[in-house]
C-alpha atoms as a PDB file:
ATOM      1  CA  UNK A   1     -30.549  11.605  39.336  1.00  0.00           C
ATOM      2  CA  UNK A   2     -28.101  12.681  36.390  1.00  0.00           C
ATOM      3  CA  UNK A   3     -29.553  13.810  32.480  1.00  0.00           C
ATOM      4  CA  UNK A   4     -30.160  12.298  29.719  1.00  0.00           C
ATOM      5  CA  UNK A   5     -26.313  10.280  28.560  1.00  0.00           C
ATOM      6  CA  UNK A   6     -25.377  12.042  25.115  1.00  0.00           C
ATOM      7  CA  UNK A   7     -23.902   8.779  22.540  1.00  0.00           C
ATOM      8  CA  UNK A   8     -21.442  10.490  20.423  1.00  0.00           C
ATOM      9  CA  UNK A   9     -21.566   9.167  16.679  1.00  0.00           C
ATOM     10  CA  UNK A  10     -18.321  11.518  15.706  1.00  0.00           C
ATOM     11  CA  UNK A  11     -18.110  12.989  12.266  1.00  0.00           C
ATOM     12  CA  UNK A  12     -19.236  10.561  10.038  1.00  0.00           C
ATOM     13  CA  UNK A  13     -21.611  11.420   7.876  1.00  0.00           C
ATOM     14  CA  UNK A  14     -22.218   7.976   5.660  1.00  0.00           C
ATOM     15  CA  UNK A  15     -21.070   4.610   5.947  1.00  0.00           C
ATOM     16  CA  UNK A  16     -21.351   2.495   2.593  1.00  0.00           C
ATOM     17  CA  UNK A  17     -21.041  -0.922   1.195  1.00  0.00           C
ATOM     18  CA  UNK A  18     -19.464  -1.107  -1.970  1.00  0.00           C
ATOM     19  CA  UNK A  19     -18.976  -4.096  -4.092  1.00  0.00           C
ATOM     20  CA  UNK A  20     -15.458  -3.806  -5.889  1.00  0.00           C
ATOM     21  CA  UNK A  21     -14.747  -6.198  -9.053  1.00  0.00           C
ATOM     22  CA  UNK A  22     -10.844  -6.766  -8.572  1.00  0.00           C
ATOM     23  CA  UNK A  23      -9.619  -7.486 -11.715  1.00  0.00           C
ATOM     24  CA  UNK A  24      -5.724  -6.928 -10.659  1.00  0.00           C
ATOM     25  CA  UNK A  25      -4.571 -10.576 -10.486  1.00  0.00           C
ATOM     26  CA  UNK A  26      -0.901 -10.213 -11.026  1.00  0.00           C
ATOM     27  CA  UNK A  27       1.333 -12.584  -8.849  1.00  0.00           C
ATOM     28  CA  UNK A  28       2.011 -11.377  -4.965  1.00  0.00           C
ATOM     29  CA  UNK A  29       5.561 -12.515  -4.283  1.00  0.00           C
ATOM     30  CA  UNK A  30       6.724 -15.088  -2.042  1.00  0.00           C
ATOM     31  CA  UNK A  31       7.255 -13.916   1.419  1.00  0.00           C
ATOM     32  CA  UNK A  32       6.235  -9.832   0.673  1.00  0.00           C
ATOM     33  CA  UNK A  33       3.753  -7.674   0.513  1.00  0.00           C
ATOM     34  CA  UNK A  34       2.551  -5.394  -2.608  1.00  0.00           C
ATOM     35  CA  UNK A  35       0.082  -2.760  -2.936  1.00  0.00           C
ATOM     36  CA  UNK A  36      -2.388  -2.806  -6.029  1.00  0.00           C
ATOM     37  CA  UNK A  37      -4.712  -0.324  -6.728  1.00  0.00           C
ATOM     38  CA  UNK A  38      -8.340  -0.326  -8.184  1.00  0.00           C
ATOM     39  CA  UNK A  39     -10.706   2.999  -9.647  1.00  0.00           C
ATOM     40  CA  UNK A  40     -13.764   2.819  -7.464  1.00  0.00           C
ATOM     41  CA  UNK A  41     -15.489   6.232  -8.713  1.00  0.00           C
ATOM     42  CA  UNK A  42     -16.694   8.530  -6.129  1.00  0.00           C
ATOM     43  CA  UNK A  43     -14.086   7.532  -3.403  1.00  0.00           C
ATOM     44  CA  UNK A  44     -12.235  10.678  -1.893  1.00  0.00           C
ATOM     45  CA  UNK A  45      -8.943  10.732  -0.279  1.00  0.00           C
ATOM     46  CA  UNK A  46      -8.815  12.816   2.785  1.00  0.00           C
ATOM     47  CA  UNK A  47     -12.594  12.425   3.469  1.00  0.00           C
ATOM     48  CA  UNK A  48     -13.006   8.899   3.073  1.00  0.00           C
ATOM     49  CA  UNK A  49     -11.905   5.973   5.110  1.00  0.00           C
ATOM     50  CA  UNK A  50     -11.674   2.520   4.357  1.00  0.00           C
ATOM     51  CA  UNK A  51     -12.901   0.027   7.482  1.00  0.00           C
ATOM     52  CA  UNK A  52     -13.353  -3.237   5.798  1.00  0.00           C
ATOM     53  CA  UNK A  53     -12.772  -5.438   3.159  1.00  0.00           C
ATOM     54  CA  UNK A  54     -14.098  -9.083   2.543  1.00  0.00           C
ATOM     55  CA  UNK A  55     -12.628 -11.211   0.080  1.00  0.00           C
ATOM     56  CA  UNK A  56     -15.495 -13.781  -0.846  1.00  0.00           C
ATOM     57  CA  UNK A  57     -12.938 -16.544  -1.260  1.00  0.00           C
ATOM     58  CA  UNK A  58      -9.939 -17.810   0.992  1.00  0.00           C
ATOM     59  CA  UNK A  59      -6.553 -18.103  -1.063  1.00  0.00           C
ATOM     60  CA  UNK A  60      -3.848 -20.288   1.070  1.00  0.00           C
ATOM     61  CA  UNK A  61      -0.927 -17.479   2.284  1.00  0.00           C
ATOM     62  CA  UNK A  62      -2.591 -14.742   0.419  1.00  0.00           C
ATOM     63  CA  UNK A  63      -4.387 -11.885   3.300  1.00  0.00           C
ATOM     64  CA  UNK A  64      -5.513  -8.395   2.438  1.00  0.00           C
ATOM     65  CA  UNK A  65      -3.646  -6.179   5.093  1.00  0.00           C
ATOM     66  CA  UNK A  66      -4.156  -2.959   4.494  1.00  0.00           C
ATOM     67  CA  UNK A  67      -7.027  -0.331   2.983  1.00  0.00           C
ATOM     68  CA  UNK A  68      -7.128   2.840   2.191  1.00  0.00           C
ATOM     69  CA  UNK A  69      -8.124   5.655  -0.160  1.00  0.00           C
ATOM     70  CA  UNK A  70      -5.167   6.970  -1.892  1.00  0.00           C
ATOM     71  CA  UNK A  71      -6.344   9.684  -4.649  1.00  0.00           C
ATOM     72  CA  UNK A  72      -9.306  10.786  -5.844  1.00  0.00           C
ATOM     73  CA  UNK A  73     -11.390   7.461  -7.253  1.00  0.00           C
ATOM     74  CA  UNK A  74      -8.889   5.348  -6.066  1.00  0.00           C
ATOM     75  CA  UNK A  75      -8.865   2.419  -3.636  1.00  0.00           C
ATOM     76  CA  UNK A  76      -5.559   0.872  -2.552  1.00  0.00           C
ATOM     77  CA  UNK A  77      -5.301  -2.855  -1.334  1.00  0.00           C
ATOM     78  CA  UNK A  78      -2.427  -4.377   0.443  1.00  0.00           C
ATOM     79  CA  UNK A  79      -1.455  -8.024  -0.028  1.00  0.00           C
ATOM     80  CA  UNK A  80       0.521 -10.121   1.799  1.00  0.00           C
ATOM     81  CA  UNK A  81       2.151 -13.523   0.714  1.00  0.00           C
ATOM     82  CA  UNK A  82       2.787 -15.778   3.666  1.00  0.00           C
ATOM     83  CA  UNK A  83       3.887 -18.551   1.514  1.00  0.00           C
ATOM     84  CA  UNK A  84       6.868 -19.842  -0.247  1.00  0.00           C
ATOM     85  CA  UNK A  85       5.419 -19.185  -3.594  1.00  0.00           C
ATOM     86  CA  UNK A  86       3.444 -16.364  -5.867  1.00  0.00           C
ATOM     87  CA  UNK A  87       0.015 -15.834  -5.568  1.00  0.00           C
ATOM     88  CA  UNK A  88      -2.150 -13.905  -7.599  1.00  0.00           C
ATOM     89  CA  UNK A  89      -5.153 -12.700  -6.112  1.00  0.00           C
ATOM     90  CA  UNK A  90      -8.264 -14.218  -7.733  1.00  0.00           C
ATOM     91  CA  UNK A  91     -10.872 -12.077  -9.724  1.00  0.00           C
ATOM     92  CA  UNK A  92     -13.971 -11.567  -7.664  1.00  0.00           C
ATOM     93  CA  UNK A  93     -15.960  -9.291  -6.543  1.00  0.00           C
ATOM     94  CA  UNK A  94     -15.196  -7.971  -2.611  1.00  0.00           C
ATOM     95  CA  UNK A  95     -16.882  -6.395  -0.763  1.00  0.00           C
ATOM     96  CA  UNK A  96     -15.597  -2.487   0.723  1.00  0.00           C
ATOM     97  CA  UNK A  97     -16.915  -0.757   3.649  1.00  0.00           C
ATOM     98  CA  UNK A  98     -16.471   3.109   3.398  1.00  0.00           C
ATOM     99  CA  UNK A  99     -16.762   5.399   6.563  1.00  0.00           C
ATOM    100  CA  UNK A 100     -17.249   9.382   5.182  1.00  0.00           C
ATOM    101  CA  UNK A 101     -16.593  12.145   7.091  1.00  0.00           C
ATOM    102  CA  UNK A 102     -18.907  14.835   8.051  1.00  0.00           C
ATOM    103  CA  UNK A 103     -16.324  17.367   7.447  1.00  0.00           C
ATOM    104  CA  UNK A 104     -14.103  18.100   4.466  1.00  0.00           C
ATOM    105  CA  UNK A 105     -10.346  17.600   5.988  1.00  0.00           C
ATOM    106  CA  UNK A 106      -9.300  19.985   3.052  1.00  0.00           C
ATOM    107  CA  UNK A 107     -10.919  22.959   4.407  1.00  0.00           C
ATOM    108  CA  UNK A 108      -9.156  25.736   6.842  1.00  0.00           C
ATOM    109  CA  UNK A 109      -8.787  24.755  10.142  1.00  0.00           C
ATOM    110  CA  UNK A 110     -10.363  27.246  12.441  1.00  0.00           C
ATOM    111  CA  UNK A 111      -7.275  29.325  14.533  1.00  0.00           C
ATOM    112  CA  UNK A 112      -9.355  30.539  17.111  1.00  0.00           C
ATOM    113  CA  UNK A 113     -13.232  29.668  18.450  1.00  0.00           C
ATOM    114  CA  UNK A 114     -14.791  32.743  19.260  1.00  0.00           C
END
């Protein structure tokens, strides 16, 4: 009969719910997308991930399509306009889902395992 099955969890080392207040409502242009971005304090690029967003409300055209941390305290949002006209994201609170690593990407990379 084999062991025990080992579940690997990887390297994360929290996983957080965050609720955002957007407050950047400037127009989306028809037919593109933009990026916007919004100082959520204690986000760390490099060492956090972004793996979901929820917008409480449903704008016709308007999708978030894209996450990520980009500095230090910084999230960035893509939008994308699917209609013929602008759209400015509504102000509301979403909702953010943060994966952090167990490991700080900044550090040395071992050359060699002894």
């Amino acid at each position: 009969m084999p062991g025990p099955a080992n579940i690997s969890f990887g390297n994360v080392s929290g996983s957080f719910i965050l609720q955002v207040a957007n407050t950047v409502t400037t127009n989306v242009g028809a037919n593109t997308s933009v990026e916007r971005t919004i100082t959520v304090p204690g986000l760390r690029a490099g060492i956090d991930v972004v793996t979901g967003v929820s917008k409480p409300s449903a704008q016709a055209g308007l999708a978030i399509v894209a996450a990520r941390v980009s500095a230090n305290d910084t999230l960035a949002l893509t939008y994308m306009n699917a209609s013929g006209g602008a759209i400015g994201p509504a102000a509301e609170t979403y909702l953010i889902q943060v994966d952090r690593a167990g490991y700080d990407s900044q550090a040395s990379i071992p050359t060699a395992i002894a």
